[in-house]
N, C-alpha and C. Protein backbone atom coordinates (compact mmCIF):
# COMPACT_ATOMS: atom_id res chain seq x y z
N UNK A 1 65.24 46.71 -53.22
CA UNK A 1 66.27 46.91 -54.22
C UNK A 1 67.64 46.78 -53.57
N UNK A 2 68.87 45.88 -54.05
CA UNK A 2 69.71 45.97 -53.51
C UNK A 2 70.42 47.21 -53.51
N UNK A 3 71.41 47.31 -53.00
CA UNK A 3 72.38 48.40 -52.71
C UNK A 3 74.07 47.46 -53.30
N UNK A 4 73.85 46.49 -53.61
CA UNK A 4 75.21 45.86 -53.74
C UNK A 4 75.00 45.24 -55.37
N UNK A 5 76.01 45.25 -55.59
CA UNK A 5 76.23 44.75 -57.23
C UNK A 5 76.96 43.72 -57.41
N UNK A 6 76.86 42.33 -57.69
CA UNK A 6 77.79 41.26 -58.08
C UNK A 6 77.65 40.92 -59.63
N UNK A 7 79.23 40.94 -59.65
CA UNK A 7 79.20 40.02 -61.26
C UNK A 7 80.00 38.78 -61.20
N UNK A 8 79.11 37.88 -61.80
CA UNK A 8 79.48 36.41 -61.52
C UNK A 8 80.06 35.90 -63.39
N UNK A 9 81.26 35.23 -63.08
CA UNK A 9 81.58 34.90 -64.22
C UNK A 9 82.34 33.48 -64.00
N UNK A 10 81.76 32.62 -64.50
CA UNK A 10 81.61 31.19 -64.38
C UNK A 10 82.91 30.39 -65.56
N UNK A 11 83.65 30.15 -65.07
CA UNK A 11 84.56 29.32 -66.13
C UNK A 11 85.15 27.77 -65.44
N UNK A 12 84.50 27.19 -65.96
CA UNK A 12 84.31 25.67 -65.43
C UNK A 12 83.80 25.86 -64.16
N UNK A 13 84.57 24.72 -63.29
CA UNK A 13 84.35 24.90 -62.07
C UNK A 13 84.70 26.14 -61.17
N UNK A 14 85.20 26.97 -61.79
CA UNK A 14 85.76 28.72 -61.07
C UNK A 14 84.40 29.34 -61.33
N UNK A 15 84.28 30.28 -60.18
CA UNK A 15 83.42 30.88 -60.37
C UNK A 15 83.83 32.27 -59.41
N UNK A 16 83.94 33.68 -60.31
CA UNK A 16 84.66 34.81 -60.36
C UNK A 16 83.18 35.68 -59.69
N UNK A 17 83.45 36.49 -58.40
CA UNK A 17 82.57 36.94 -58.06
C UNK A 17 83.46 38.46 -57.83
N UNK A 18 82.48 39.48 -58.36
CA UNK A 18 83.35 41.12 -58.22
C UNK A 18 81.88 41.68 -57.22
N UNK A 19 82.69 42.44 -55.74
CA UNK A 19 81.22 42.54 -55.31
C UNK A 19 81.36 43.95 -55.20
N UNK A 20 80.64 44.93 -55.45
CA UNK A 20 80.86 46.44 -55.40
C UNK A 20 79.17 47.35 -54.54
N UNK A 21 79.83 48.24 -53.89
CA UNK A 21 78.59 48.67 -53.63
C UNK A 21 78.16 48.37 -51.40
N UNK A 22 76.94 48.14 -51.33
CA UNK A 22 77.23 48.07 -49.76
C UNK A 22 76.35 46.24 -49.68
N UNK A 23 76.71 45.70 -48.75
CA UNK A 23 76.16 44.59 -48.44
C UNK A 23 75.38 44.32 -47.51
N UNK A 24 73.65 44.50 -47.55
CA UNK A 24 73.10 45.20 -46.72
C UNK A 24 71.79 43.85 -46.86
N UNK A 25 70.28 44.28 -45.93
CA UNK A 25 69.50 43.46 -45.70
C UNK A 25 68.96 42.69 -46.92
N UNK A 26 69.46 43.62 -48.46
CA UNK A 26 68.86 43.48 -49.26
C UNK A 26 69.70 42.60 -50.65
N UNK A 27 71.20 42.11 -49.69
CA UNK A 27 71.95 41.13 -50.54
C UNK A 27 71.35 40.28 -51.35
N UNK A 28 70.96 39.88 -52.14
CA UNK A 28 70.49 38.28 -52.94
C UNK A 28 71.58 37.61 -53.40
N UNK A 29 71.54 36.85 -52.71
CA UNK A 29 72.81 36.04 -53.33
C UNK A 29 72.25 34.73 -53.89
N UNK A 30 70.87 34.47 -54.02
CA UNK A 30 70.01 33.21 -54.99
C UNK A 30 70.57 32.80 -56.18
N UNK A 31 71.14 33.97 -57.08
CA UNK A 31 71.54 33.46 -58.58
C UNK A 31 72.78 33.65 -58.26
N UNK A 32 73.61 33.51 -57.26
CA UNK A 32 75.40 33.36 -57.15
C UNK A 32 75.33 31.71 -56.65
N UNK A 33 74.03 30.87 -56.34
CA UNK A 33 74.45 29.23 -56.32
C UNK A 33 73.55 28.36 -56.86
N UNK A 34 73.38 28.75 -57.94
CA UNK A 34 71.98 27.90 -58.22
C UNK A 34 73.36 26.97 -59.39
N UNK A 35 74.27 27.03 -59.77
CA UNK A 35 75.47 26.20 -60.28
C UNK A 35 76.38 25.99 -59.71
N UNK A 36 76.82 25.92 -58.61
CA UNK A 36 77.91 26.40 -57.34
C UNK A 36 79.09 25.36 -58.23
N UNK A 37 80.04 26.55 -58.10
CA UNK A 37 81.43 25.09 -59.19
C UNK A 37 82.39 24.89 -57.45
N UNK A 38 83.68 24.69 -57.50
CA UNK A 38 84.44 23.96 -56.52
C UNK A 38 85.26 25.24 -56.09
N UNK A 39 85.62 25.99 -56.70
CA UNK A 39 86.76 27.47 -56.36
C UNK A 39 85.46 28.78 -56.45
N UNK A 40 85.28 29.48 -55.41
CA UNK A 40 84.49 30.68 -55.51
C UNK A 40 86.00 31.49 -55.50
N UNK A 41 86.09 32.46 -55.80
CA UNK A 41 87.00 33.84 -56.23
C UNK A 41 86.42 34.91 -55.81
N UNK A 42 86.68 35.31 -54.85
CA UNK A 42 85.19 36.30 -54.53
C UNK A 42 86.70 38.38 -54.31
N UNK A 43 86.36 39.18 -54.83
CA UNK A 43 86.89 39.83 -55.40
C UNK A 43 85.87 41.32 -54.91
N UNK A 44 86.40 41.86 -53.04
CA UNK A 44 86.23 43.01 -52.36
C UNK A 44 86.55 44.67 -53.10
N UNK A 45 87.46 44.44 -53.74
CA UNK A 45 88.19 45.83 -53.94
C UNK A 45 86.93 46.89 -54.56
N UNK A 46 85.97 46.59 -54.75
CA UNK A 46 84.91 47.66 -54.83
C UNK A 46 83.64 47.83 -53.70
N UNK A 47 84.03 46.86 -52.72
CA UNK A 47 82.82 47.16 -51.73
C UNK A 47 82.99 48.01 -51.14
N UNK A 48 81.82 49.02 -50.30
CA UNK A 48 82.24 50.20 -49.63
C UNK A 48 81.59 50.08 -48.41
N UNK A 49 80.48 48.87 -47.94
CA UNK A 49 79.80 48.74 -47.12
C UNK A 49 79.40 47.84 -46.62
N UNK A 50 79.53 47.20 -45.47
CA UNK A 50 78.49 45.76 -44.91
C UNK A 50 78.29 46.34 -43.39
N UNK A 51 77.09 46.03 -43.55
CA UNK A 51 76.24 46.70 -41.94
C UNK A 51 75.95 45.10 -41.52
N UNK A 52 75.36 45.25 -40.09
CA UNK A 52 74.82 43.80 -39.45
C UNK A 52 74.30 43.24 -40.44
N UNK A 53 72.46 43.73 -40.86
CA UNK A 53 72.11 42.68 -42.08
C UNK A 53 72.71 42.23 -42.69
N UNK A 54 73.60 43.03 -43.33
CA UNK A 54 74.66 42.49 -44.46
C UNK A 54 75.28 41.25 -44.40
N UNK A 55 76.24 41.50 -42.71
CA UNK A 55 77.03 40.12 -42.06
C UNK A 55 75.83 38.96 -42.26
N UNK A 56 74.64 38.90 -41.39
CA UNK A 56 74.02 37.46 -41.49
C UNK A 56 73.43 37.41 -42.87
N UNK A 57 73.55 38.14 -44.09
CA UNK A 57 73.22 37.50 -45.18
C UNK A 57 74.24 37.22 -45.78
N UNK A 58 75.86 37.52 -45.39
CA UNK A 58 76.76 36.92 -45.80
C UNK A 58 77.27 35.66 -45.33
N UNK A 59 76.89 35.62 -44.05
CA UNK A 59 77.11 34.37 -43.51
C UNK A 59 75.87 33.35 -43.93
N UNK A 60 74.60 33.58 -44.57
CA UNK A 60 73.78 32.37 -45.02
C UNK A 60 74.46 31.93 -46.07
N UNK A 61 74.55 33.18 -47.06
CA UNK A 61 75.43 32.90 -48.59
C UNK A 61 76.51 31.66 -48.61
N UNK A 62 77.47 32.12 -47.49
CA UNK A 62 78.58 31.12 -47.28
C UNK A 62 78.30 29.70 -46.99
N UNK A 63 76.95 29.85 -45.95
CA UNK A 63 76.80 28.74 -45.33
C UNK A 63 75.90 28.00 -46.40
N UNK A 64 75.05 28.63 -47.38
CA UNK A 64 74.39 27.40 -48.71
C UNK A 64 75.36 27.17 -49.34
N UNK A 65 76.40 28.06 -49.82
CA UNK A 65 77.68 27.34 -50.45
C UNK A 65 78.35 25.62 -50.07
N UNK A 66 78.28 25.67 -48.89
CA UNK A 66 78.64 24.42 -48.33
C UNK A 66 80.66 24.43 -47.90
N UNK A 67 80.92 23.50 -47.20
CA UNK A 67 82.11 23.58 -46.98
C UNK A 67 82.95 22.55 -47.94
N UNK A 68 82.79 21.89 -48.66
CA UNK A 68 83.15 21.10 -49.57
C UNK A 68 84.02 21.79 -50.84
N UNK A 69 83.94 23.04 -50.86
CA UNK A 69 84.62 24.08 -52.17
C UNK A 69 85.45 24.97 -51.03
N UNK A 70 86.26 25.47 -52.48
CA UNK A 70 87.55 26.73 -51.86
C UNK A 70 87.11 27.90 -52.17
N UNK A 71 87.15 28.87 -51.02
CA UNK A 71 86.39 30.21 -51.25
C UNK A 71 88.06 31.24 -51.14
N UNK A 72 88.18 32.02 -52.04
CA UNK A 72 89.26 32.46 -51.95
C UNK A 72 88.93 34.20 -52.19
N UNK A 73 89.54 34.72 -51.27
CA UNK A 73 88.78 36.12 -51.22
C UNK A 73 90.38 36.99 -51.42
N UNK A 74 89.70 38.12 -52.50
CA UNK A 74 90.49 39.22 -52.34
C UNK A 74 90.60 40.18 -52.31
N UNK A 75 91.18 40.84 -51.94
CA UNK A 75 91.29 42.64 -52.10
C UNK A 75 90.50 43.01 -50.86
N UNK A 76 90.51 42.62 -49.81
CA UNK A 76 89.52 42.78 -48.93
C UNK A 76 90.01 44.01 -47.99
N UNK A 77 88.63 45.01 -48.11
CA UNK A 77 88.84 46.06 -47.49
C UNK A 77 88.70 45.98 -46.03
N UNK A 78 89.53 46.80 -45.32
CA UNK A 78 89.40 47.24 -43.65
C UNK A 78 88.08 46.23 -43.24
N UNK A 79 86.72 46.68 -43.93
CA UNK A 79 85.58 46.33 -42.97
C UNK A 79 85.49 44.77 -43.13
N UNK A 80 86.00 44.07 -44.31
CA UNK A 80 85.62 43.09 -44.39
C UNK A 80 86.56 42.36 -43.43
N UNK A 81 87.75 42.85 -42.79
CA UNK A 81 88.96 41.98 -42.43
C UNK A 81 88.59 42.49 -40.57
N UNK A 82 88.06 43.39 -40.42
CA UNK A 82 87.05 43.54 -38.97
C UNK A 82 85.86 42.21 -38.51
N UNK A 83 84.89 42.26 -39.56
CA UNK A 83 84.42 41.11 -39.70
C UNK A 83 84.90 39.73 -39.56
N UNK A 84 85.94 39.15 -40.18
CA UNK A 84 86.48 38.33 -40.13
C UNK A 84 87.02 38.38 -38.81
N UNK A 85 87.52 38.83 -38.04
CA UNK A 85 87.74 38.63 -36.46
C UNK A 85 87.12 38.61 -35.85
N UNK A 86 85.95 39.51 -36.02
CA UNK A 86 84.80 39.61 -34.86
C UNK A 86 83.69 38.31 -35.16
N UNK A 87 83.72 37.94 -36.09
CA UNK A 87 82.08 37.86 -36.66
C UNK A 87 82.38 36.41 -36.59
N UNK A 88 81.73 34.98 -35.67
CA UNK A 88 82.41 33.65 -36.01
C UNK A 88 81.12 33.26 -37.12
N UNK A 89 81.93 32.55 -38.34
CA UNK A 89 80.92 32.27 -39.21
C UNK A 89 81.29 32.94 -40.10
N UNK A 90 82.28 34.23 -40.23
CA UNK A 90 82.60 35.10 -41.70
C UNK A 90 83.41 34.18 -42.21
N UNK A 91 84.61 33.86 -41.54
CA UNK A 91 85.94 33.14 -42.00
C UNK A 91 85.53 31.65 -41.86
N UNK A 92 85.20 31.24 -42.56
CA UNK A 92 85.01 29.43 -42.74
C UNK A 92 86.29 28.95 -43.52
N UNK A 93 86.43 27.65 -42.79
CA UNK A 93 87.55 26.39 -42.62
C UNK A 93 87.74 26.66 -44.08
N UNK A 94 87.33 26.81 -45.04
CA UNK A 94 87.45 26.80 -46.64
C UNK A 94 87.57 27.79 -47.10
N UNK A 95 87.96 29.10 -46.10
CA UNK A 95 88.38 30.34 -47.29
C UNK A 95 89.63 30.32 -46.50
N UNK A 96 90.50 31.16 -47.81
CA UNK A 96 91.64 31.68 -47.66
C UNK A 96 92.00 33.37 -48.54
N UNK A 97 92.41 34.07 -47.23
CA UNK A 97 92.63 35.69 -48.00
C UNK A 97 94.02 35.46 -48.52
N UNK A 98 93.93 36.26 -49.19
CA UNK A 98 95.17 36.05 -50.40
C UNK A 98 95.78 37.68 -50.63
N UNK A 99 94.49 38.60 -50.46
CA UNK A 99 94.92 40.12 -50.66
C UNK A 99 94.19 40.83 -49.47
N UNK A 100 94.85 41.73 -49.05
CA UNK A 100 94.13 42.12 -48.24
C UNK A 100 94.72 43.98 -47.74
N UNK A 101 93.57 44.86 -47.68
CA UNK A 101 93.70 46.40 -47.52
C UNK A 101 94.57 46.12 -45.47
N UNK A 102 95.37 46.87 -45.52
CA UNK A 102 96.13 47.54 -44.72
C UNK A 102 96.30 49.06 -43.88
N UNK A 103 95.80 49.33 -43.05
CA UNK A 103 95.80 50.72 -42.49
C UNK A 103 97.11 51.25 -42.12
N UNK A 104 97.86 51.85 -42.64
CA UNK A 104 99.24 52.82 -42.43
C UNK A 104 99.30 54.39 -42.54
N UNK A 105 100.26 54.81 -41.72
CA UNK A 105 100.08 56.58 -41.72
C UNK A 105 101.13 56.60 -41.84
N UNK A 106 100.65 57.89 -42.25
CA UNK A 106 102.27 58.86 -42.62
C UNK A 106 102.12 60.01 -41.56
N UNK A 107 102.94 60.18 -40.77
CA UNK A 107 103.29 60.74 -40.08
C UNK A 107 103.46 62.28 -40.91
N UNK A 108 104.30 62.37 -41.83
CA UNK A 108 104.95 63.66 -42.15
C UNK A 108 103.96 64.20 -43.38
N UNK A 109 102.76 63.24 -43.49
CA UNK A 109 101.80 64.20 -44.53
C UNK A 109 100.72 64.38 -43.75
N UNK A 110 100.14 63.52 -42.93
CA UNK A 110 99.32 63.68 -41.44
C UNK A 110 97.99 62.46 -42.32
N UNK A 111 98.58 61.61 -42.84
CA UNK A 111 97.30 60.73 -44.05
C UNK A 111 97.60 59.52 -43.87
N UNK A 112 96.09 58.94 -43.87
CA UNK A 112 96.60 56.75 -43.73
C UNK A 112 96.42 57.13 -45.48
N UNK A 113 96.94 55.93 -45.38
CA UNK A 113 97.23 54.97 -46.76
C UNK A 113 96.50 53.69 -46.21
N UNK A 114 96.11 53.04 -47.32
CA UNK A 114 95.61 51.84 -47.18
C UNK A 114 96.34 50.75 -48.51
N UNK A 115 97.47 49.94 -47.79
CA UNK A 115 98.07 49.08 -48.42
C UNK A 115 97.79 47.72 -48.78
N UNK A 116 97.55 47.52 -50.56
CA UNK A 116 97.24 46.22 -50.93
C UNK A 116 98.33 45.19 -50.20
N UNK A 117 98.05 44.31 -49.40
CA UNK A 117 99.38 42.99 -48.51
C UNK A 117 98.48 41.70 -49.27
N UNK A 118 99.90 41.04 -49.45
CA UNK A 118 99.69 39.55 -49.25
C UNK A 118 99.38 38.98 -48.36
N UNK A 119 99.06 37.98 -47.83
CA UNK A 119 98.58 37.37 -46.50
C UNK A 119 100.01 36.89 -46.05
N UNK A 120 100.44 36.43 -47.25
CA UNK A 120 102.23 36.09 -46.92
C UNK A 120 103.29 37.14 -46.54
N UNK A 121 102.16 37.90 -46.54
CA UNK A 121 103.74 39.70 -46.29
C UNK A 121 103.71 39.59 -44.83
N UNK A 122 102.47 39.19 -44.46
CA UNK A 122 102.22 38.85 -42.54
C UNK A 122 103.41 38.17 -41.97
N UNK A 123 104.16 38.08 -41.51
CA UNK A 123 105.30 37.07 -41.23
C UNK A 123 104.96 37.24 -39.32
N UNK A 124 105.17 36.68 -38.73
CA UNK A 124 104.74 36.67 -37.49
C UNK A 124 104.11 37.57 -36.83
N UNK A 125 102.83 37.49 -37.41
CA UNK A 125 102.03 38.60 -36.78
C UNK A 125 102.44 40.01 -37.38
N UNK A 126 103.87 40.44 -37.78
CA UNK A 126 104.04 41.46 -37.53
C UNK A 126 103.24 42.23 -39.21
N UNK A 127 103.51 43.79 -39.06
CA UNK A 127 103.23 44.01 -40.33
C UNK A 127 104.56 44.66 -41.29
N UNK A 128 104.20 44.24 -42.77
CA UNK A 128 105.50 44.54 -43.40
C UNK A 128 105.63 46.08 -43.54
N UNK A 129 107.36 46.27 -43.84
CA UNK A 129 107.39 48.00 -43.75
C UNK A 129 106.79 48.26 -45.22
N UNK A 130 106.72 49.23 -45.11
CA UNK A 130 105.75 50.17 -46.52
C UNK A 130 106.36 51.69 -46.00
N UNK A 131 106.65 52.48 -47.14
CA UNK A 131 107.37 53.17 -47.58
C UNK A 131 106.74 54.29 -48.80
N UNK A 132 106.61 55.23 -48.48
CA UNK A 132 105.65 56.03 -49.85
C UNK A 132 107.07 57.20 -50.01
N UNK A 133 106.91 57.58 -51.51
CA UNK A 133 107.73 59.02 -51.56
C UNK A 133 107.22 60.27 -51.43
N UNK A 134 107.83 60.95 -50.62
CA UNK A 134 107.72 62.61 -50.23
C UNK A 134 109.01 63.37 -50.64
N UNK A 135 108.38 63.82 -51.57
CA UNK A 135 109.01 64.80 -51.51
C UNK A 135 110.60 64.26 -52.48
N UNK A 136 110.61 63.22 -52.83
CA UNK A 136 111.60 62.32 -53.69
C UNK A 136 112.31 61.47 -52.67
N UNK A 137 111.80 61.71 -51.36
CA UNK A 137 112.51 60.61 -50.41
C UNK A 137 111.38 60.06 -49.90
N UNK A 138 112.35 58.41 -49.55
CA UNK A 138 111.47 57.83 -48.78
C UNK A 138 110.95 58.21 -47.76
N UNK A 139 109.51 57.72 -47.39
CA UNK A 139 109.39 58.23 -45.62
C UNK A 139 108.44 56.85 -45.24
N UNK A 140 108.87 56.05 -44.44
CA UNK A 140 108.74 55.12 -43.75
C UNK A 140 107.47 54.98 -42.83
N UNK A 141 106.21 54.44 -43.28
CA UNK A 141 104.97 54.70 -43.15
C UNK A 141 104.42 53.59 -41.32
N UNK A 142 103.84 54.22 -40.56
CA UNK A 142 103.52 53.80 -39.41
C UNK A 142 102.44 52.58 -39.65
N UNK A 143 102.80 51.45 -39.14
CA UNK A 143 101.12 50.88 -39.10
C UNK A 143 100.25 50.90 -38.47
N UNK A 144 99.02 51.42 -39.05
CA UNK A 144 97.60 52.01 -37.53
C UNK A 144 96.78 51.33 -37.39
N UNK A 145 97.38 49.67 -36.86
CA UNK A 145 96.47 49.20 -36.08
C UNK A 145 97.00 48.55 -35.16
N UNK A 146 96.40 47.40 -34.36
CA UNK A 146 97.84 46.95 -33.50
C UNK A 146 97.73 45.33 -34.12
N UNK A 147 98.62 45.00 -34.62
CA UNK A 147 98.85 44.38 -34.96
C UNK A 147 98.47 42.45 -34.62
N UNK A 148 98.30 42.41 -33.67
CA UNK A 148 98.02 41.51 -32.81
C UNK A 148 96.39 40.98 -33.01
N UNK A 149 96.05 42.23 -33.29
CA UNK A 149 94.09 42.14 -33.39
C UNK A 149 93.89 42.17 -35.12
N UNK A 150 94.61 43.13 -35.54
CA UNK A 150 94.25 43.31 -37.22
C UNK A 150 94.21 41.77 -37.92
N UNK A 151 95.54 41.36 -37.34
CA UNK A 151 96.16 40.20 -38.53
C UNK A 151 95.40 38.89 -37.90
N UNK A 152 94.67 38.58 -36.94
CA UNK A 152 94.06 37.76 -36.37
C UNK A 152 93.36 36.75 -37.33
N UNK A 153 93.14 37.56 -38.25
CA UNK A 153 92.34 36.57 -39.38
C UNK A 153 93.15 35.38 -40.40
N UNK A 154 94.87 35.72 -40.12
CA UNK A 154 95.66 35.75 -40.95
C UNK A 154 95.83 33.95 -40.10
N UNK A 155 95.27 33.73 -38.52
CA UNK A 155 95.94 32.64 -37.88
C UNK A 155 94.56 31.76 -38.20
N UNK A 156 93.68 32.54 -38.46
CA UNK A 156 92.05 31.85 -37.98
C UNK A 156 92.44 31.05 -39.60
N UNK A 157 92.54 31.20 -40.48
CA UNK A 157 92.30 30.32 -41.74
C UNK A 157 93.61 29.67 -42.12
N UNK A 158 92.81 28.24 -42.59
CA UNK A 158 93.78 27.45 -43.09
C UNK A 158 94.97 27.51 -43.68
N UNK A 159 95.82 26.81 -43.39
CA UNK A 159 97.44 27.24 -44.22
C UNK A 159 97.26 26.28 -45.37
């Protein structure tokens, strides 16, 4: 029984994938290509999990897709944007992140935040400032990772 939930919603050649849940030995991804259109949309902001199995059944998924279509991923949480650096074979020549979760602290509440970024907010490596209110003032939020390793994924895919 899986542990992961996809909803696939097909409009022409787009094809809208919401993946929620953990991505584990027991992925099926059989009825996400049996019509494969040219734009996959593939849409993180509810996953909570991918273990090893998970990675090499995400990397077959990708790899029956073929490289011939645009895989465009978003909302991608912490684990998925770990993956993508570590893992060769997550990030293929044909995807591009577009949204992506951010690790930042606040110093003066003692709490990360995790900030929705553009891939375009990346501007040389660095990360953009982010800013939460305390207290009715701004307070100028730390970024907790190092920057150099996080955004790595940001050089690995196509412009």
């Amino acid at each position: 029984m899986s542990n992961s939930s996809v909803t696939l919603k097909a409009e022409g050649e787009v094809r809208n994938l919401n993946i929620s849940g953990s991505i584990d030995e027991s992925f099926d991804y059989q009825n996400l290509i049996t019509s494969p259109g040219t734009i996959y949309n593939i849409d993180f902001n509810d996953l909570k999990m991918i273990n090893s199995c998970g990675i090499r059944e995400w990397i077959r998924f990708i790899d029956k897709l073929g490289p011939n279509l645009q895989i465009n991923y978003m909302n991608c949480p912490h684990i998925i944007i770990l993956q993508m650096n570590m893992v060769a074979g997550f990030l293929t020549a044909n995807a591009k992140i577009h949204t992506f979760y951010a690790p930042y602290f606040c110093e003066e509440l003692d709490e990360e935040h995790h900030i929705l970024l553009n891939s375009s907010d990346v501007v040389n490596g660095k990360a953009p400032v982010q800013t939460i209110k305390v207290d009715g003032e701004d307070v100028e939020l730390e970024f907790d990772a190092i920057e150099e390793q996080y955004f790595k994924f940001i050089k690995k895919q196509r412009a």
